[in-house]
C-alpha atoms as a PDB file:
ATOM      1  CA  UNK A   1       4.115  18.412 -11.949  1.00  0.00           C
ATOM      2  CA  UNK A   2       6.675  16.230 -12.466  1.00  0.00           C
ATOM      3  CA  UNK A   3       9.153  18.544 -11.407  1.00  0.00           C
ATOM      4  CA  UNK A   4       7.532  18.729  -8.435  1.00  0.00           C
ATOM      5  CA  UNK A   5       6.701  15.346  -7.080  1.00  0.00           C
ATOM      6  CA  UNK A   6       8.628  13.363  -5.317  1.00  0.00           C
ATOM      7  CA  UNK A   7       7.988   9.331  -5.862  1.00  0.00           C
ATOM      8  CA  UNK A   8       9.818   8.631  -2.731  1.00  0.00           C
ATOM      9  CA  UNK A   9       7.854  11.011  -0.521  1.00  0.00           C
ATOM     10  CA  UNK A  10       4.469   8.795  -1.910  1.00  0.00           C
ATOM     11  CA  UNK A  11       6.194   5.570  -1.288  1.00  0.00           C
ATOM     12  CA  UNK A  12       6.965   6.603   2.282  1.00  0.00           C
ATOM     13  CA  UNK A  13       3.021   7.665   3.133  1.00  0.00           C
ATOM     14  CA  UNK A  14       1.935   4.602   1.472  1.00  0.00           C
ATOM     15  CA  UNK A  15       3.965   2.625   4.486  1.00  0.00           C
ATOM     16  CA  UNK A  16       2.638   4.755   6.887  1.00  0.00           C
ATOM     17  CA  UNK A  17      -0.887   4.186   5.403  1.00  0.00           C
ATOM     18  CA  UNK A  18      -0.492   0.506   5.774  1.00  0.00           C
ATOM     19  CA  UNK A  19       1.049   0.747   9.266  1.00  0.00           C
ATOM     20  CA  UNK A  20      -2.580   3.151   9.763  1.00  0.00           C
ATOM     21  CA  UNK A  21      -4.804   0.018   8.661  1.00  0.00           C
ATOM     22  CA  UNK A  22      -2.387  -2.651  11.250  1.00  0.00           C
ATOM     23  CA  UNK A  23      -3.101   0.265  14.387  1.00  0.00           C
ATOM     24  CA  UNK A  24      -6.727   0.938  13.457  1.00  0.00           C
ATOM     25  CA  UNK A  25      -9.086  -0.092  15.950  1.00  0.00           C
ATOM     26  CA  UNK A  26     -12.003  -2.129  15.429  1.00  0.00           C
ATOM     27  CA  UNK A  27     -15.452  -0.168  16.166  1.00  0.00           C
ATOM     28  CA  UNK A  28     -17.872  -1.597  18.130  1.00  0.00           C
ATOM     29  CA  UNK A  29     -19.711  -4.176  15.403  1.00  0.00           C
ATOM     30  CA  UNK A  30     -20.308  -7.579  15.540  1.00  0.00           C
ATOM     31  CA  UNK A  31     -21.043 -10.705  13.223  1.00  0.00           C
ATOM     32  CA  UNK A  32     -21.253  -9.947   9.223  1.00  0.00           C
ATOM     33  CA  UNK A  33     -20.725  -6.080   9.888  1.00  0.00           C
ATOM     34  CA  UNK A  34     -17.497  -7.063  11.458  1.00  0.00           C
ATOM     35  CA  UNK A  35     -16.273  -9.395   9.318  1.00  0.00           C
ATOM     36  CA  UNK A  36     -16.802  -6.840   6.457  1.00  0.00           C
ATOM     37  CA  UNK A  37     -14.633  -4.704   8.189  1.00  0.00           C
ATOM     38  CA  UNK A  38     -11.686  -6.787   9.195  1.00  0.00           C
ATOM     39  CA  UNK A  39     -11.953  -7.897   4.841  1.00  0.00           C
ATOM     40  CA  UNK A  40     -11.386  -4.467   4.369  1.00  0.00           C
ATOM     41  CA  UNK A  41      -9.053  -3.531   6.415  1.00  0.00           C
ATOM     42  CA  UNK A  42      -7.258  -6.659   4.958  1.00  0.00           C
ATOM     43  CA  UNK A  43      -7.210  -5.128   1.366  1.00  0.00           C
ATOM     44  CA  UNK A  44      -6.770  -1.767   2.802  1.00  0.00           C
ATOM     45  CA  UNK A  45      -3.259  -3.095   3.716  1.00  0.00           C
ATOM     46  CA  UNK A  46      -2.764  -5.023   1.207  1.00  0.00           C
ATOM     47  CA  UNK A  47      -3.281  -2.267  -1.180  1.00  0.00           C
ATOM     48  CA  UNK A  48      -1.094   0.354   0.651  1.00  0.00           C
ATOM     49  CA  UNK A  49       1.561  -1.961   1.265  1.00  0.00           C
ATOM     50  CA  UNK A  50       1.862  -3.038  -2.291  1.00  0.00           C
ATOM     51  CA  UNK A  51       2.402   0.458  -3.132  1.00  0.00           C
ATOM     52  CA  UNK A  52       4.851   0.703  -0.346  1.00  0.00           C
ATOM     53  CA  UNK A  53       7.304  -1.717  -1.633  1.00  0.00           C
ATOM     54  CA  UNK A  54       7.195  -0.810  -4.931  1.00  0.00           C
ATOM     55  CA  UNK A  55      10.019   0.777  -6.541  1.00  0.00           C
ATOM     56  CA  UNK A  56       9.107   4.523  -8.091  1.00  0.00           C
ATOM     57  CA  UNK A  57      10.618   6.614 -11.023  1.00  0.00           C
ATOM     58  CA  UNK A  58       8.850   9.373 -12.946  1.00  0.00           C
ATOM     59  CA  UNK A  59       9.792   8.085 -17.336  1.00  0.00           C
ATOM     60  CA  UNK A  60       8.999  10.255 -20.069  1.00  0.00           C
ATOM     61  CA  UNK A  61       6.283  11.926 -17.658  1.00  0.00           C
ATOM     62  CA  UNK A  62       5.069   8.867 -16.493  1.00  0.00           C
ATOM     63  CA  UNK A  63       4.866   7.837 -12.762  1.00  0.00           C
ATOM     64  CA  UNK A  64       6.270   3.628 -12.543  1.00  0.00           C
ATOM     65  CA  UNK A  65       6.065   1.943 -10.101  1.00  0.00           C
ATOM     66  CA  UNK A  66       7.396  -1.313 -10.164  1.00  0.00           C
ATOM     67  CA  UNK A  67       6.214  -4.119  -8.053  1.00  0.00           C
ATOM     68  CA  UNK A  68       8.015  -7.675  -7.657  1.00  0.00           C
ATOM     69  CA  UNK A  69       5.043 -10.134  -7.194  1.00  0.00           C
ATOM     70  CA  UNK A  70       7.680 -13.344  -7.470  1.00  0.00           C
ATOM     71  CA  UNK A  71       8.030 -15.501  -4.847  1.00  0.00           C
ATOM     72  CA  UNK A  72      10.538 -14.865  -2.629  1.00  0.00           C
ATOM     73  CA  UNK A  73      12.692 -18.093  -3.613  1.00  0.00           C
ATOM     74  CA  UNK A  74      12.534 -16.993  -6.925  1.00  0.00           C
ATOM     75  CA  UNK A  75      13.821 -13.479  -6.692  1.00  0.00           C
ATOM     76  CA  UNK A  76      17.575 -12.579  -8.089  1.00  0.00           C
END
């Protein structure tokens, strides 16, 4: 599989997964139900565009991805 897959093909649907939760449109619910929703979609992008900025190499047969959770300030 390896062979095969493309990290920077997943990267690149992950940001247009997260752009997916930002245009989603809220459905027609109201008080808790809708504030369980907007949480979600929350970690939805969250999630997504974690993924999205990682950087992605296959190793030894192993899919990395690399994520820098520093602060910005503290970044090289």
């Amino acid at each position: 599989m390896a062979g095969q897959f493309d990290p920077t093909e997943m990267i690149a649907r992950f940001k247009e997964r997260a752009s997916a939760v930002k245009r989603r449109p809220l459905p027609p619910v109201a008080g808790e139900e809708r504030q369980m929703f907007l949480n979600q979609a929350q970690t939805d992008f969250q999630d997504f565009a974690m993924i999205a900025d990682a950087n992605a190499a296959i190793e030894d047969g192993f899919l990395v991805l690399r994520v820098d959770l520093r602060p910005p300030d503290t970044k090289a």
